[in-house]
Protein backbone atom coordinates (compact mmCIF):
# COMPACT_ATOMS: atom_id res chain seq x y z
CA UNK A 1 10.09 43.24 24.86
CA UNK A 2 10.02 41.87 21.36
CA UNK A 3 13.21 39.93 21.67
CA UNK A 4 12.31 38.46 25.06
CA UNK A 5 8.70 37.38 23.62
CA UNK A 6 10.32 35.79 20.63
CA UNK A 7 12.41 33.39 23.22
CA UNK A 8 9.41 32.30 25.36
CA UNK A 9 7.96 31.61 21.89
CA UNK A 10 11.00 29.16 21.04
CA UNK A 11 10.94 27.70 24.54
CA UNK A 12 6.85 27.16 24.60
CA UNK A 13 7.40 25.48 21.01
CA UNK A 14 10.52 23.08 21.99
CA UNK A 15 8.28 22.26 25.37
CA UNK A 16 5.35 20.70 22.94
CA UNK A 17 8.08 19.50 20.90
CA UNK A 18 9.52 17.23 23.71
CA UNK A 19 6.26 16.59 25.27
CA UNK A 20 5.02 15.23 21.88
CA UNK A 21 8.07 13.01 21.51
CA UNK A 22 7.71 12.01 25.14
CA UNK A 23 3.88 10.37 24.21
CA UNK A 24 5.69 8.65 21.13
CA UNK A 25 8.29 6.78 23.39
CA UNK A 26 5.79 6.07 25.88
CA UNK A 27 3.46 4.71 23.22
CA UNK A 28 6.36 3.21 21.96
CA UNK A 29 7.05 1.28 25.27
CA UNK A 30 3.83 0.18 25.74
CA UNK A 31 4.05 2.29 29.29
CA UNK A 32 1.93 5.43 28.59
CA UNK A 33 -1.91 6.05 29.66
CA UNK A 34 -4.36 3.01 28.18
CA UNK A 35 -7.91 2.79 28.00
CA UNK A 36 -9.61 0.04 26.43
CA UNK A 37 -13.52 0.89 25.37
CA UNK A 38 -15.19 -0.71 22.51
CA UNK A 39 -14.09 1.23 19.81
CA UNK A 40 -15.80 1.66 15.82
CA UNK A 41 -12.90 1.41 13.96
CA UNK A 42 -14.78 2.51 10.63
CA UNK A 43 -15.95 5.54 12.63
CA UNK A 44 -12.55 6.55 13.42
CA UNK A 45 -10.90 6.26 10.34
CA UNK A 46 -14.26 8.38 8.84
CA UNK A 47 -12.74 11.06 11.60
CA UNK A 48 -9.33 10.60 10.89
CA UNK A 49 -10.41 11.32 7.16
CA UNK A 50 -12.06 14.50 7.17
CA UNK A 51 -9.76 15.98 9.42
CA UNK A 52 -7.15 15.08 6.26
CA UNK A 53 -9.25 16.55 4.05
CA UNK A 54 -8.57 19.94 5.72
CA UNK A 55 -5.39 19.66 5.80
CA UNK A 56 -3.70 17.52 3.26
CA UNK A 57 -2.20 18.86 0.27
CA UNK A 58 -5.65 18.93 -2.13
CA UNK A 59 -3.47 17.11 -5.03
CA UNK A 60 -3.99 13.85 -2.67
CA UNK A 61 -7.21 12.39 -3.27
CA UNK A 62 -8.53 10.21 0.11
CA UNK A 63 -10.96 6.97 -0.39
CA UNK A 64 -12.26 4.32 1.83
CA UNK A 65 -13.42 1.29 1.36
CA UNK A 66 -14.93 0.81 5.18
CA UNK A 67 -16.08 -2.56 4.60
CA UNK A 68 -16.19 -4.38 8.44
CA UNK A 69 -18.93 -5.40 9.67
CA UNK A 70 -19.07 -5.39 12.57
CA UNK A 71 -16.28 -3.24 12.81
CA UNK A 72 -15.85 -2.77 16.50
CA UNK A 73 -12.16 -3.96 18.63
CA UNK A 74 -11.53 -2.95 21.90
CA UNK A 75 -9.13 -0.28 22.32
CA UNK A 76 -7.84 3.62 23.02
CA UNK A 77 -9.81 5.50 20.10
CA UNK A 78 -7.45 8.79 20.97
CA UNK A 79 -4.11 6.18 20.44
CA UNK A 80 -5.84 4.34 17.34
CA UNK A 81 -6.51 7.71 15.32
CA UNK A 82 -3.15 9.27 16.32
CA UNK A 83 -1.65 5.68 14.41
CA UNK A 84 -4.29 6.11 11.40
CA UNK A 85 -2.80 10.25 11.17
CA UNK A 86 0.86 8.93 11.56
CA UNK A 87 0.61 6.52 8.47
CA UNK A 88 -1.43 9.09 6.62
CA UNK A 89 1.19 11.92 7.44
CA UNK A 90 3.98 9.69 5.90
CA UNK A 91 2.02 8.77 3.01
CA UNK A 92 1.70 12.29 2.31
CA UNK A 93 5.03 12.83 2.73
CA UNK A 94 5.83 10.16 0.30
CA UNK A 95 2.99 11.80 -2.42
CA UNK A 96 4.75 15.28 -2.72
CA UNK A 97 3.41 15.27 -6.67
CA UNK A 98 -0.07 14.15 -5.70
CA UNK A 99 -1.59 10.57 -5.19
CA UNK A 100 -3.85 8.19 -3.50
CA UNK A 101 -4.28 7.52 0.02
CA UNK A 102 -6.55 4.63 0.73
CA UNK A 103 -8.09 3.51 4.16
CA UNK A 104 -9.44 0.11 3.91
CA UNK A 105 -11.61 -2.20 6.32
CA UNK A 106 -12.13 -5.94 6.77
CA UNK A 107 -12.96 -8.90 8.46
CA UNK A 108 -10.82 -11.58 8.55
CA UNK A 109 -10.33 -14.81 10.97
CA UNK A 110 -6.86 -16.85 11.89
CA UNK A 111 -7.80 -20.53 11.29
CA UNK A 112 -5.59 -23.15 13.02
CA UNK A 113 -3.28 -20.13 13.82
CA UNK A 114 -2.83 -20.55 9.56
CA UNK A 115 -0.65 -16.93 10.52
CA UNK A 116 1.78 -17.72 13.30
CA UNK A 117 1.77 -14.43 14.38
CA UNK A 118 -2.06 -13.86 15.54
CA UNK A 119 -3.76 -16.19 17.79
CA UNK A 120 -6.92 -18.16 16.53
CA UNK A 121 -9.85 -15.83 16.17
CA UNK A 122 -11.73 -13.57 14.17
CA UNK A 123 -9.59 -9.97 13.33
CA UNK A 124 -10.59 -6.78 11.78
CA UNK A 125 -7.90 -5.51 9.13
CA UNK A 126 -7.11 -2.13 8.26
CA UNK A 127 -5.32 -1.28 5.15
CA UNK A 128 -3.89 1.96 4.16
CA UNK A 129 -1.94 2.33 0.88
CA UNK A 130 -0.54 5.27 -0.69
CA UNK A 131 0.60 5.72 -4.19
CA UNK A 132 4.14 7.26 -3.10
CA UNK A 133 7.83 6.68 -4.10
CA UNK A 134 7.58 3.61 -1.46
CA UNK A 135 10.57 2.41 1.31
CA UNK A 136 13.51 1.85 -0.55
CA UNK A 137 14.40 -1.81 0.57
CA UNK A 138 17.77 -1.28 2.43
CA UNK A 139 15.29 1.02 4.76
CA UNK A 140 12.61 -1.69 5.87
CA UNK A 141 14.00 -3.54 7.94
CA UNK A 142 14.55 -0.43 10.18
CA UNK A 143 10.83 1.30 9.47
CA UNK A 144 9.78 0.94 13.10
CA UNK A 145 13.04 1.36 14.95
CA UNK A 146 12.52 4.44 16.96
CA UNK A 147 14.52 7.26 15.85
CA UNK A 148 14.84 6.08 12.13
CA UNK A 149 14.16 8.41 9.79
CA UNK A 150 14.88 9.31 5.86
CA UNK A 151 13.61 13.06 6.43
CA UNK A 152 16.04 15.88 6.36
CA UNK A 153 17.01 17.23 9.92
CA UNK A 154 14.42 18.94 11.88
CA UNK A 155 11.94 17.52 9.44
CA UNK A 156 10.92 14.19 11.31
CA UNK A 157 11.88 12.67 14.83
CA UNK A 158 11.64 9.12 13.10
CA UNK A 159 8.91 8.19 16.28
CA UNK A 160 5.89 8.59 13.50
CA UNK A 161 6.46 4.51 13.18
CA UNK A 162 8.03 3.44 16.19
CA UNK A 163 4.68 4.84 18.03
CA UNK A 164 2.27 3.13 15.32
CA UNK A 165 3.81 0.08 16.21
CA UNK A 166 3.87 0.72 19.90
CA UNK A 167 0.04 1.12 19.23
CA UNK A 168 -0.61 -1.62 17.76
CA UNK A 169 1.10 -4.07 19.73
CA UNK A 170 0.02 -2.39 22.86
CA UNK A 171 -3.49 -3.62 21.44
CA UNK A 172 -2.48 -7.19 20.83
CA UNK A 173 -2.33 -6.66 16.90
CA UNK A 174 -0.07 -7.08 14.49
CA UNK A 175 1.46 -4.55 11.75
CA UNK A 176 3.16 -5.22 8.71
CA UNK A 177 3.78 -3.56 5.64
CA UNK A 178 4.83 -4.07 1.14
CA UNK A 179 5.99 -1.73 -0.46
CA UNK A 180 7.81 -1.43 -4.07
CA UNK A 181 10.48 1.57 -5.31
CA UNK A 182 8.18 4.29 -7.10
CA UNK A 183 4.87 1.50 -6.25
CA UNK A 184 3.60 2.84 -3.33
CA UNK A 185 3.57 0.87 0.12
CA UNK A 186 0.53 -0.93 1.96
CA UNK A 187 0.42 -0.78 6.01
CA UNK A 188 -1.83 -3.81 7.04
CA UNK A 189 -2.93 -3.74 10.98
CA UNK A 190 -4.89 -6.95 12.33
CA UNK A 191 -6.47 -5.77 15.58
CA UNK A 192 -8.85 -9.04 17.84
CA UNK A 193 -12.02 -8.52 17.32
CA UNK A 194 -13.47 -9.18 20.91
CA UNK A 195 -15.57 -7.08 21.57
CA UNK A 196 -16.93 -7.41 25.93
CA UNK A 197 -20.57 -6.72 25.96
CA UNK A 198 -21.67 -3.43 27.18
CA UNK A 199 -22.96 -3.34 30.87
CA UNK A 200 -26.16 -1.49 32.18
């Protein structure tokens, strides 16, 4: 029955739907399913990259400027990439005329805690920057509140963030972002760079 088929359809996509927004609260929360490996952080973000390429509008051009080295932290490489895709999904979102979408890599180190919000130590920094309108600023100060969005209705569950930032802290980094009125915005991530050796 065609009309009977078309309602299983509706009901398999709203399942995904709320089982997608289910990972992004439990992300979120810091309470879902956490593995911590040593992870190549370059190598991800080459992943997370050409899977863009196949997909992203072809009037946004992607570089990278993977300069770490080393450029291993330990972490979940499946919740890592799904934070890289959220920030390059609203950068896209913010280039609807075309841009730039940059994914950059360094390594940096916290000298006499010199930034009061990372411990001592040596970091690896990700950057990604778009080229977009950017977050107007009565907006930022609500970017990663779960829920938030600017998107028209049904267009965005306003988690895309809220589970970036649930990443990262679940991670023991630290996100922050700039970002100027028709100047694009820059996400910068600081994840600890302590690597534990691999056993035998």
């Amino acid at each position: 029955d065609p009309k009977l088929k078309q309602y299983a359809k509706n009901i398999c996509k709203a399942t995904i739907r709320s089982s997608d927004l289910t990972k992004k609260l439990l992300v979120f929360s810091r309470k879902g399913n956490f593995r911590s490996v040593p992870v190549n952080i370059n190598d991800i973000i080459n992943e997370t990259a050409e899977m863009l390429n196949r997909s992203i509008d072809k009037k946004i051009t992607i570089h990278q400027n993977l300069n770490a080295n080393p450029a291993e932290v330990m972490g979940d490489p499946s919740l890592l990439q799904n934070a890289f895709l959220n920030l390059a999904i609203n950068a896209r979102d913010a280039m609807s005329h075309g841009g730039f979408l940059t994914f950059s890599t360094c390594n940096v180190k916290n000298k006499h805690n010199e930034n009061q919000l990372m411990d001592e130590g040596s970091y690896l920094q990700i950057v990604v920057e778009d080229t977009g309108h950017g977050i107007p600023p009565e907006n930022q100060d609500q970017n990663f509140e779960p829920f938030f969005t600017t998107k028209e209705l049904g267009k965005g569950t306003g988690m895309g963030l809220a589970a970036v930032y649930g990443t990262i802290k679940q991670h023991k980094g630290i996100i922050h972002f700039d970002s100027n009125i028709d100047g694009g915005t820059k996400f910068y991530i600081n994840l600890p760079q302590q690597v534990k050796p691999k056993t035998e």
